[in-house]
Protein backbone atom coordinates (compact mmCIF):
# COMPACT_ATOMS: atom_id res chain seq x y z
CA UNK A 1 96.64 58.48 88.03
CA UNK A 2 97.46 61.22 90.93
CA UNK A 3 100.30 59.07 91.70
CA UNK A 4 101.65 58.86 88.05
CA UNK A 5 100.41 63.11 87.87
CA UNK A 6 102.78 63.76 91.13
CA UNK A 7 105.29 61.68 89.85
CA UNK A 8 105.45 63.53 86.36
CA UNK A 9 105.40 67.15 88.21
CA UNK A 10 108.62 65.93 90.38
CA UNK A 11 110.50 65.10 87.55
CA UNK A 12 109.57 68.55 85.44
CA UNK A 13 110.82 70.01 88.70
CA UNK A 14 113.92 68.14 89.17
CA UNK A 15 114.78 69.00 85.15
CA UNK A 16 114.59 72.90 85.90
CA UNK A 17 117.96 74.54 86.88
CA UNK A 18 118.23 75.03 90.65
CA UNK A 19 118.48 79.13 89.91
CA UNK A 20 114.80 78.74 89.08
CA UNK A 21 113.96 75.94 92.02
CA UNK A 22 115.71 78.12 94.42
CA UNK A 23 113.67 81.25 93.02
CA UNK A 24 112.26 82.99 96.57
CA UNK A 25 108.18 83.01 96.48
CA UNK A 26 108.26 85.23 99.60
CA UNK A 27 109.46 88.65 101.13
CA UNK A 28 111.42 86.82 103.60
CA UNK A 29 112.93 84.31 101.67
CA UNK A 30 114.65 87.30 99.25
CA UNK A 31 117.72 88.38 99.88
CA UNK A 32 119.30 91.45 99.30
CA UNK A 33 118.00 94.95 98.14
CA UNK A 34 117.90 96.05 101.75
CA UNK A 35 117.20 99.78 100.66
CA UNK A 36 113.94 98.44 98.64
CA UNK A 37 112.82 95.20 101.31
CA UNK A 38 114.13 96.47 104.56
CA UNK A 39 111.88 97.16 107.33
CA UNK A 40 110.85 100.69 106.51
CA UNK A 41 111.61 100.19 103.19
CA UNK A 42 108.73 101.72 100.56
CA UNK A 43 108.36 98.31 98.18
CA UNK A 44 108.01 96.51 101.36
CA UNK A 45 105.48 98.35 103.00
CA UNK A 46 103.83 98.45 99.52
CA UNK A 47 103.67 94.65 99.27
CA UNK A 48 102.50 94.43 102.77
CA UNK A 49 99.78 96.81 103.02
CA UNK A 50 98.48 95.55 99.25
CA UNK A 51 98.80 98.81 98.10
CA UNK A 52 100.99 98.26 94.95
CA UNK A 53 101.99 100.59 92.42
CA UNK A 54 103.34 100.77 89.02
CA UNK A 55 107.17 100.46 89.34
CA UNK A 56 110.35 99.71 86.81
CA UNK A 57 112.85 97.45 88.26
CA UNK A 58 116.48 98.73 86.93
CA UNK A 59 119.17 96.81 87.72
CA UNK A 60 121.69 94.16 86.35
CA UNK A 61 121.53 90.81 84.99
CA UNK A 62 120.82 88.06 88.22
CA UNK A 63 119.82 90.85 90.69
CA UNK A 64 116.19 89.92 91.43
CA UNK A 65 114.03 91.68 88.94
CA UNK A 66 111.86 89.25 87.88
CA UNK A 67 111.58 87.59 91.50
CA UNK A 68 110.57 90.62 92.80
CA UNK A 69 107.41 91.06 89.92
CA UNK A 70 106.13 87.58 90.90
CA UNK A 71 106.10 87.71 94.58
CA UNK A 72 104.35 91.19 94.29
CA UNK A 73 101.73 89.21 92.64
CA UNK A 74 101.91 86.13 95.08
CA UNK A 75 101.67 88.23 98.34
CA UNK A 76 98.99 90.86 97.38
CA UNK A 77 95.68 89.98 95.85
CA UNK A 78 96.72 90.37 92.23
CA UNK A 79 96.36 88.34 89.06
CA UNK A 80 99.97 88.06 87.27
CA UNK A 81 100.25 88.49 83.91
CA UNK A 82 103.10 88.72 81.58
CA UNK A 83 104.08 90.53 78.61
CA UNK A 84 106.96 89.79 76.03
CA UNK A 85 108.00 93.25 74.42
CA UNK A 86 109.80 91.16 71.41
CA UNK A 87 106.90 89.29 70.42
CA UNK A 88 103.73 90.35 71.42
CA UNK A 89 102.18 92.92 69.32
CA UNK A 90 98.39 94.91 69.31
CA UNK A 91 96.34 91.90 69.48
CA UNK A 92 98.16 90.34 72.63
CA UNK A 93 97.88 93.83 74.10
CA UNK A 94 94.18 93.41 73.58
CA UNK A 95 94.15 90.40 75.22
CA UNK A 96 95.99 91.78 78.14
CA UNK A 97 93.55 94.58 78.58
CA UNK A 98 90.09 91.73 77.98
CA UNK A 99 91.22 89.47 80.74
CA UNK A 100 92.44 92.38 83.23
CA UNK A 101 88.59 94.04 82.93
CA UNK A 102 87.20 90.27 83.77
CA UNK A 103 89.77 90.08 86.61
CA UNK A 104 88.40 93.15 88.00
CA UNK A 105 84.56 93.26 87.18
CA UNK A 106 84.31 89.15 88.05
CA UNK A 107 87.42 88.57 90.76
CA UNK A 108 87.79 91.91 91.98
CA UNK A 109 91.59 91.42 91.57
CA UNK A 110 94.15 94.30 89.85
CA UNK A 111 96.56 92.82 87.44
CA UNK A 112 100.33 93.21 87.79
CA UNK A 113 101.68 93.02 84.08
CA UNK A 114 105.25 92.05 83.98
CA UNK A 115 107.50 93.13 81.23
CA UNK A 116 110.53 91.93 81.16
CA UNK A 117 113.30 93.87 79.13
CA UNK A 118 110.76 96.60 79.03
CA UNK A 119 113.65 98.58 77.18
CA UNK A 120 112.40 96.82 74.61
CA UNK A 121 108.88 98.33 74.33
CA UNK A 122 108.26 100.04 71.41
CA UNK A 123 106.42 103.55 71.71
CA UNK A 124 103.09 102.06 69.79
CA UNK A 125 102.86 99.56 72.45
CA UNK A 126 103.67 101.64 75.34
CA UNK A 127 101.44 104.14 73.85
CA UNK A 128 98.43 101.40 73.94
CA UNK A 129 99.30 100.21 77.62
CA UNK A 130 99.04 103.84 78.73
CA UNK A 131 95.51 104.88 79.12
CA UNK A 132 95.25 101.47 81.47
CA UNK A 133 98.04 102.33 83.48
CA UNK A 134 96.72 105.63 84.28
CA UNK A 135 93.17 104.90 84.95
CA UNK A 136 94.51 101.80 87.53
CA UNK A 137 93.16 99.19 85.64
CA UNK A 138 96.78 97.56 85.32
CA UNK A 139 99.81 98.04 87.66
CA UNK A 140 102.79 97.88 85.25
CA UNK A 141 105.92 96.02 86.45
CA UNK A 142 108.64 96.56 84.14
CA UNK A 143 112.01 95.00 84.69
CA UNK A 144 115.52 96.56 82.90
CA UNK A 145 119.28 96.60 82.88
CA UNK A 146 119.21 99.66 80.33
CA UNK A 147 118.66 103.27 81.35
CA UNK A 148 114.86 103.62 81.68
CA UNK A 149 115.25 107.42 81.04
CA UNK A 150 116.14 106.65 77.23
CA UNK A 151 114.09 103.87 76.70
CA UNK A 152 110.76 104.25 78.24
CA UNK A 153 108.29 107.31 76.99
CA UNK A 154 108.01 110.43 79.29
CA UNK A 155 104.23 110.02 80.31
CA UNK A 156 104.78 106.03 80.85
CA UNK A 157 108.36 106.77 83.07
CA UNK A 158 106.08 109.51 85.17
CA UNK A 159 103.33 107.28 85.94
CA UNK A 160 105.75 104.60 87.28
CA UNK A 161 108.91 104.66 90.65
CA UNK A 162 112.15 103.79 88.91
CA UNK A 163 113.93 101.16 91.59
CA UNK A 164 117.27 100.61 91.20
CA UNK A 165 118.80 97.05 92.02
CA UNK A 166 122.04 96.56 92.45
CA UNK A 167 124.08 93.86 92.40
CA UNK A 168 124.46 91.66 95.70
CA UNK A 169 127.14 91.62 97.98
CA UNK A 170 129.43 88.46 98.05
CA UNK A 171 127.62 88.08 101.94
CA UNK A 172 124.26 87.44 100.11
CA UNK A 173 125.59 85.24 97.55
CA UNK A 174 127.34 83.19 99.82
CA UNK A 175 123.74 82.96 102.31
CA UNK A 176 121.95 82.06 98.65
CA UNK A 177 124.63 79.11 97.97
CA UNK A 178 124.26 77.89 101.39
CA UNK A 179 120.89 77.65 101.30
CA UNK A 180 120.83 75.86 97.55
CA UNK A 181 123.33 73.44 99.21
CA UNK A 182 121.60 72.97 102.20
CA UNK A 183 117.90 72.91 100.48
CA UNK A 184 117.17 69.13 99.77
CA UNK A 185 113.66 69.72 98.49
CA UNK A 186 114.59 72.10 95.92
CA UNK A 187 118.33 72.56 95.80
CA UNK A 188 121.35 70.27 96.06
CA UNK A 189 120.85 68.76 99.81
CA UNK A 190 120.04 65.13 98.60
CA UNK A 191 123.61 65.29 96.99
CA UNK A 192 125.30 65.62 100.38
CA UNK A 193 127.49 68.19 99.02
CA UNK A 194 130.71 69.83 100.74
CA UNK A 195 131.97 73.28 99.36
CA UNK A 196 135.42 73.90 100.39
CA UNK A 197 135.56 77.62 101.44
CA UNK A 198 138.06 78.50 98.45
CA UNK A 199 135.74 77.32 95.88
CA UNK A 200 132.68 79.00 97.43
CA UNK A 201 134.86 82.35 96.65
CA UNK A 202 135.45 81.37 93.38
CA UNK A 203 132.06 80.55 92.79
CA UNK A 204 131.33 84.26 94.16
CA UNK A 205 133.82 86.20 92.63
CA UNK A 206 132.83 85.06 89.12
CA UNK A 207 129.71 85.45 89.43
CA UNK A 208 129.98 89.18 89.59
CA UNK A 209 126.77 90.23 91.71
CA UNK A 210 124.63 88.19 89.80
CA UNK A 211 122.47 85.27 91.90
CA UNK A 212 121.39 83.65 88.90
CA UNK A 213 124.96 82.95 87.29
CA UNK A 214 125.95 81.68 90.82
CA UNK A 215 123.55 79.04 91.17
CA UNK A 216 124.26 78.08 87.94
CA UNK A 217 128.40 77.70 88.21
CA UNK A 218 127.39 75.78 91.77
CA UNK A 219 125.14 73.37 89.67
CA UNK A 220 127.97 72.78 86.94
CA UNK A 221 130.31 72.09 89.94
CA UNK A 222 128.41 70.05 91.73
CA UNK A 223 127.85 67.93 88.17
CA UNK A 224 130.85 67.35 88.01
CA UNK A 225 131.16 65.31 91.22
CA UNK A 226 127.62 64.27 91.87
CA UNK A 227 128.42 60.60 90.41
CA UNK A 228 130.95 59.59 92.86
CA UNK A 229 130.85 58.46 96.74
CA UNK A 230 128.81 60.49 99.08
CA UNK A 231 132.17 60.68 101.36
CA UNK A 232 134.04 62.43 98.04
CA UNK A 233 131.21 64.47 96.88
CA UNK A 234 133.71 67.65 97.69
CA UNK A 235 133.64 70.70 95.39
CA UNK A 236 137.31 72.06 95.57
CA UNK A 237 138.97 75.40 94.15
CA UNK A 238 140.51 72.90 91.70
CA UNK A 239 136.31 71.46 90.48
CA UNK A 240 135.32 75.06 91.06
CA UNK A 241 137.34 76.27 88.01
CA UNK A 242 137.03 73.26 85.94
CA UNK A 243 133.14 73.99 86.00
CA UNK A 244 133.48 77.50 85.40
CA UNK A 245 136.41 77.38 82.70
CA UNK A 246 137.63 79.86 84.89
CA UNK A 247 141.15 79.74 86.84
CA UNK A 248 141.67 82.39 89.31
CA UNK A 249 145.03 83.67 89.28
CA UNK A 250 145.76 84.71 93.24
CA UNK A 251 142.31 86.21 93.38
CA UNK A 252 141.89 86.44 97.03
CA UNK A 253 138.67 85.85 99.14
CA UNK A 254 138.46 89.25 100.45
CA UNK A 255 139.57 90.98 96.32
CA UNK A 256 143.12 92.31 98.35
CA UNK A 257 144.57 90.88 95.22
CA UNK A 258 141.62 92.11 92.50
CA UNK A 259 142.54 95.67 93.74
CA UNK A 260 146.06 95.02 93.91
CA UNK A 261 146.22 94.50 90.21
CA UNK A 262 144.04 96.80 89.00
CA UNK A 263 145.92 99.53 91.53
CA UNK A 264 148.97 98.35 89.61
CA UNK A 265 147.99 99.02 86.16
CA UNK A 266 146.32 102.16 86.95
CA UNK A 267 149.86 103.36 88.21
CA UNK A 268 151.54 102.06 85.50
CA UNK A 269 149.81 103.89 82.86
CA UNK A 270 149.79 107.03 85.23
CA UNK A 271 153.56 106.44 85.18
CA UNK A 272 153.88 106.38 81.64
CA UNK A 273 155.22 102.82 81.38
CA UNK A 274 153.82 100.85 78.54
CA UNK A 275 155.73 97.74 79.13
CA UNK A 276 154.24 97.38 82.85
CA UNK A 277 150.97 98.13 81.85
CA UNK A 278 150.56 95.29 79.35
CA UNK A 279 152.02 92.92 82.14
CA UNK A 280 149.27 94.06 84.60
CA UNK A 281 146.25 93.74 81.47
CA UNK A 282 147.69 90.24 80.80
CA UNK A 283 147.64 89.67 84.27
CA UNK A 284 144.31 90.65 85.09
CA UNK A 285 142.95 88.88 82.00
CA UNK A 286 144.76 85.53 82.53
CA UNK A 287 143.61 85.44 86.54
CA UNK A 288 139.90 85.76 84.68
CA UNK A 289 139.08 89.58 85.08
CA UNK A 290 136.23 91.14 83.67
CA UNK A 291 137.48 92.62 80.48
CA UNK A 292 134.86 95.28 80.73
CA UNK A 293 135.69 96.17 84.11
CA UNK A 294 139.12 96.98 82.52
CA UNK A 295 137.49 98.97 79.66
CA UNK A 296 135.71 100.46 81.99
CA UNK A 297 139.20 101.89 84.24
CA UNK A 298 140.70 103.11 80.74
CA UNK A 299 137.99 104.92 80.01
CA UNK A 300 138.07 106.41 83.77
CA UNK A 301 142.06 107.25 83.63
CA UNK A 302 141.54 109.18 79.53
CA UNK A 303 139.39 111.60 82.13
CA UNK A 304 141.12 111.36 84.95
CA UNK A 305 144.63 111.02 84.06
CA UNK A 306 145.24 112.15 80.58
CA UNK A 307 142.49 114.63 79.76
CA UNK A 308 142.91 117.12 77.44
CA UNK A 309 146.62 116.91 77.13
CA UNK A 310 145.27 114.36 74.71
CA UNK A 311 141.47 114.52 73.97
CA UNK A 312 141.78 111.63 71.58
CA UNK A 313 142.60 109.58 74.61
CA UNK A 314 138.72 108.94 75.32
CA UNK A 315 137.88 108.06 71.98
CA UNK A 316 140.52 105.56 72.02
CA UNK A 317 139.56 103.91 75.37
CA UNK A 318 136.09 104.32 74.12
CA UNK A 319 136.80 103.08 70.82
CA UNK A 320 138.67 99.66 72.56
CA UNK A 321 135.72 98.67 74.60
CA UNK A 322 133.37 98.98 71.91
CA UNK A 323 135.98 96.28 69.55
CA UNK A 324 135.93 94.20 72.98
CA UNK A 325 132.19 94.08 73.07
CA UNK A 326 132.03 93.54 69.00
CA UNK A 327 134.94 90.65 68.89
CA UNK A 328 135.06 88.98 72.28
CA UNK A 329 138.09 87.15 73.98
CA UNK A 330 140.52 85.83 72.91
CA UNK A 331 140.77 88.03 69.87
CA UNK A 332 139.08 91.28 71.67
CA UNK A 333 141.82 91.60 74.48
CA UNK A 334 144.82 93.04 71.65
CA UNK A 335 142.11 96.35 71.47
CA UNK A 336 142.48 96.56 75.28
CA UNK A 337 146.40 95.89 75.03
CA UNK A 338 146.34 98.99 72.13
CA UNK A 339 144.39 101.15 74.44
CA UNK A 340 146.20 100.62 77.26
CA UNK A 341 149.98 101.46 75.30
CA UNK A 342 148.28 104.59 73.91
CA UNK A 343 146.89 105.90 77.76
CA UNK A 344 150.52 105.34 78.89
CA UNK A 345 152.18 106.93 76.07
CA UNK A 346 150.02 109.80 76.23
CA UNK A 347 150.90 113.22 77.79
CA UNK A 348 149.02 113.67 80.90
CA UNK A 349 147.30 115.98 83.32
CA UNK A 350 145.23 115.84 85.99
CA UNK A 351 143.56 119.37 86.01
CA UNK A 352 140.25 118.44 84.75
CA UNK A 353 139.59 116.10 87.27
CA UNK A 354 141.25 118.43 89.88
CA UNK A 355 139.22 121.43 88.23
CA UNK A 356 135.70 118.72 88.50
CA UNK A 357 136.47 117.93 91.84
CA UNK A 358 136.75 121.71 93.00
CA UNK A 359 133.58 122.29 91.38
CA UNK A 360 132.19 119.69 93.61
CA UNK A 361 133.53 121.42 97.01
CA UNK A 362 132.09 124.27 95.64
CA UNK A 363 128.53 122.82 95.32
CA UNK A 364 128.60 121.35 98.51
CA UNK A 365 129.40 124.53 100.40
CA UNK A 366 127.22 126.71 98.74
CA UNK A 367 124.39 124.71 97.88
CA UNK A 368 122.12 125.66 94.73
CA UNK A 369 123.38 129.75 93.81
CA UNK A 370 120.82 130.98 91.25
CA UNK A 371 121.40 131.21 88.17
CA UNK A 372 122.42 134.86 86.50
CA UNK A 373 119.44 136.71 85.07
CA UNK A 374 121.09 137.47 81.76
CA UNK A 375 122.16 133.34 80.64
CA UNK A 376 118.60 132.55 81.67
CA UNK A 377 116.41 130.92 78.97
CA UNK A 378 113.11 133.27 78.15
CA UNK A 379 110.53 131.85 76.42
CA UNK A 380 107.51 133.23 77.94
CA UNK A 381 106.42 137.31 77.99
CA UNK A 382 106.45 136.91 81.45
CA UNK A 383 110.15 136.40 81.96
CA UNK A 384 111.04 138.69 79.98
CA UNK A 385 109.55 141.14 81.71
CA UNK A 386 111.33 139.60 84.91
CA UNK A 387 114.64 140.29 83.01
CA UNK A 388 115.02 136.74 82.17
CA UNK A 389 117.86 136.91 79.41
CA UNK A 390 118.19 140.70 79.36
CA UNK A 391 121.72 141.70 78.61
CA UNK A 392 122.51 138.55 76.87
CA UNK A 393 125.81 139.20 74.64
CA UNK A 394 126.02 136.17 72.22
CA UNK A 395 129.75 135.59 71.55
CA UNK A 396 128.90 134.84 67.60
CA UNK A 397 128.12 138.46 67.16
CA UNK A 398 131.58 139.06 68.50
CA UNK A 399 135.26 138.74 67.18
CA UNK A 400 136.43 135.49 67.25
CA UNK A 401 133.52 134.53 68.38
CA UNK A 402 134.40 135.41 72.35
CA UNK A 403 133.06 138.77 74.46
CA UNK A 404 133.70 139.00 77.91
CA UNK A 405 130.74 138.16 80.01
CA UNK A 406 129.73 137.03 83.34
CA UNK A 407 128.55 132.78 83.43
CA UNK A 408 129.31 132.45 87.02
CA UNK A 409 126.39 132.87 89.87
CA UNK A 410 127.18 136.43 91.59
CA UNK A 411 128.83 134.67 94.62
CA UNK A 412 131.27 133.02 92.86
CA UNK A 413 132.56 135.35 90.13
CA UNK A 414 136.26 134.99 89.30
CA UNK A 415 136.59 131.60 90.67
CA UNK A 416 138.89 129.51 88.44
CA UNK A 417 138.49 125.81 88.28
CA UNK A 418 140.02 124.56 85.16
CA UNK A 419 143.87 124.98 85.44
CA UNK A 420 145.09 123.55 82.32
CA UNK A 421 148.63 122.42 82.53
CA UNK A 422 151.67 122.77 79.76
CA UNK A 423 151.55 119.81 78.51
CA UNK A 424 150.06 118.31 75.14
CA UNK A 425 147.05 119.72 73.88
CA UNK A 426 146.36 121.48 77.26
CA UNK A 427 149.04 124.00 76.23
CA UNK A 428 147.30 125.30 73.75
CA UNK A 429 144.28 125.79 75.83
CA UNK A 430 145.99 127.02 78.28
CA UNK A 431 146.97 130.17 75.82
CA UNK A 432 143.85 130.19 74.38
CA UNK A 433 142.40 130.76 78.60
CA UNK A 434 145.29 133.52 79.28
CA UNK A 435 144.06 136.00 76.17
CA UNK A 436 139.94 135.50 77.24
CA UNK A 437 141.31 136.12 80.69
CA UNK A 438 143.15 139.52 79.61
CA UNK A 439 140.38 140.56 77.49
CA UNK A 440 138.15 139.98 80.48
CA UNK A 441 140.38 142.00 82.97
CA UNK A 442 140.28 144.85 80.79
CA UNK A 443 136.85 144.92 81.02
């Protein structure tokens, strides 16, 4: 019967897919998130000296979240619970709370509650996991790709460390591969596998960052070829992009070509060419490029490069990564083609991110300048009697809605930052700028 009993548990185990056999159990098998797990790093030292606290893992898809929960529980004496945010409503929460008292009054163990996609939490259950949070009785572990800021309630967010995980570094991926190649107890050792160096890029570069979707292309390879000889069990560039339904267009192992490309379109629609900056897009999507990550750039250059010679320009590049996102490829890439004509075509000027990035130098060299006493907010007796707001001119009261009046810290009065330029819409700023500027001369 313990025979038949082992025998069952290695097939369950051989039917899971390796990104959950390879899952690390331990600190030192992780990789990655140096800044969290390095030697002086705070969640280490946390895990090692059993001294856990409630935390909120943010970070993408595949970048350890929920690896990280259950070895917190593993290597410190704590009883692991989870919690699904979708599904689970009062009476699981009750539940929760029953068995994490009889953990503590009969075990003497804490209880780590995971909840994954915690930015799915609705404020009654938050609200209910609360008072335990505070009082210690559970140690919330809350994992995320969305903004925690927006999603989880102030006194929840201040009881808990955001950590931020970010994605790893093609050097981790590849040690994670080599070790589910290599691994013949849990990963794909028994198959006697060899990865040319090509396709291990591949494999890399598509997965974006993200360990899980990695393991997972390897596996699909390695199906592909796991029926023939043990002498021609070879994953090639060729079975590498048959697996992934993913051809990579001159994508180089070290991106030289990635940023080539994307360097190329940038310029083009810089240069106001329309015709070259289709070819790039097309380019870029045919060699398998993230269409997002070319959203993404548009909606950078409407800033960066067009600005408000056109202020429509960021609704537009906006606007085309939102239909991207809503129809998908193949149909979604003619909104990033119609974006990108309408960036090129569009007047441009540089002098908000040249007026930003003077702001910056600004910052840097003269640290935090307090601010005026008149555009301070006053809502206590108290600073109003320290002057807070006294003196305060609001331009409504005013013709056309504009009175000349000091915004600037003391140090930097009369600095100018924002240079619009004469082109497009910026002209007519610019205009509007020179007649506040003479009324506020003749002050």
């Amino acid at each position: 019967m313990d025979l038949f009993n082992q025998s069952e548990k290695e097939i369950e185990e051989a039917a899971r897919p390796l990104a959950e056999r390879m899952r690390p159990k331990t600190l030192e098998a992780f990789v990655g998130q140096t800044h969290l797990l390095g030697k002086d790093g705070l969640l280490r030292r946390a895990i090692e000296e059993d001294r856990l606290f409630s935390v909120i893992f943010w970070g993408p898809p595949g970048s350890g979240k929920t690896t990280l929960a259950r070895i917190m529980a593993s290597e410190t004496r704590s009883h692991f619970e989870t919690f699904s945010a979708v599904l689970s409503g009062v009476r699981e929460i009750r539940a929760v709370i029953d068995e994490a008292n009889a953990q503590r009054r009969y075990h003497q163990q804490k209880t780590l509650l995971f909840v994954d996609e915690i930015h799915r939490f609705n404020k009654a259950q938050q609200d209910a996991f609360l008072p335990h949070v505070e009082s210690g009785l559970i140690t919330l572990i809350g994992a995320t790709t969305e903004n925690p800021s927006f999603e989880v309630i102030s006194p929840l967010l201040s009881r808990a460390r955001v950590m931020v995980l970010e994605p790893f570094s093609d050097e981790e991926l590849s040690i994670i591969l080599r070790r589910a190649i290599s691994d013949k107890e849990k990963g794909l050792g028994a198959l006697s596998l060899q990865v040319e160096p090509d396709a291990m890029d591949h494999i890399i570069w598509a997965g974006n960052g993200d360990a899980r979707t990695v393991l997972n292309n390897l596996e699909a390879a390695a199906f592909l070829v796991r029926e023939k000889d043990v002498r021609e069990r070879k994953i090639t560039r060729a079975v590498a992009e048959a697996a992934l339904q993913m051809k990579a267009l001159q994508y180089d192992k070290d991106g030289e070509e990635h940023y080539n490309l994307i360097s190329a379109f940038h310029k083009s629609l810089r240069g106001s060419d329309p015709d070259a900056a289709l070819y790039w897009l097309g380019r870029m999507l045919a060699a398998g490029e993230d269409p997002l990550y070319i959203a993404r750039r548009m909606v950078r250059f409407a800033s960066e490069d067009v600005g408000n010679a056109d202020p429509r320009a960021l609704s537009v590049a906006m606007s085309a990564m939102q239909a991207f996102q809503f129809v998908g490829l193949p149909e979604g890439d003619l909104a990033l083609a119609q974006a990108a004509v309408y960036l090129a075509t569009a007047p441009k000027s540089n002098a908000l991110y040249a007026g930003y990035g003077r702001v910056k130098q600004t910052i840097s060299r003269t640290g935090t300048l307090p601010v005026p006493l008149h555009i301070r907010n006053a809502p206590t007796r108290l600073m109003k009697d320290l002057g807070y707001g006294k003196d305060y001119k609001y331009a409504h009261d005013f013709a056309d809605a504009y009175v000349p009046q000091e915004y600037l810290p003391e140090k930097l009065r009369g600095q100018i930052y924002y240079q619009p330029r004469d082109r497009g819409y910026e002209k007519i700023i610019k205009e509007r700028l020179v007649e506040w500027r003479k009324l506020r001369d003749r002050k």
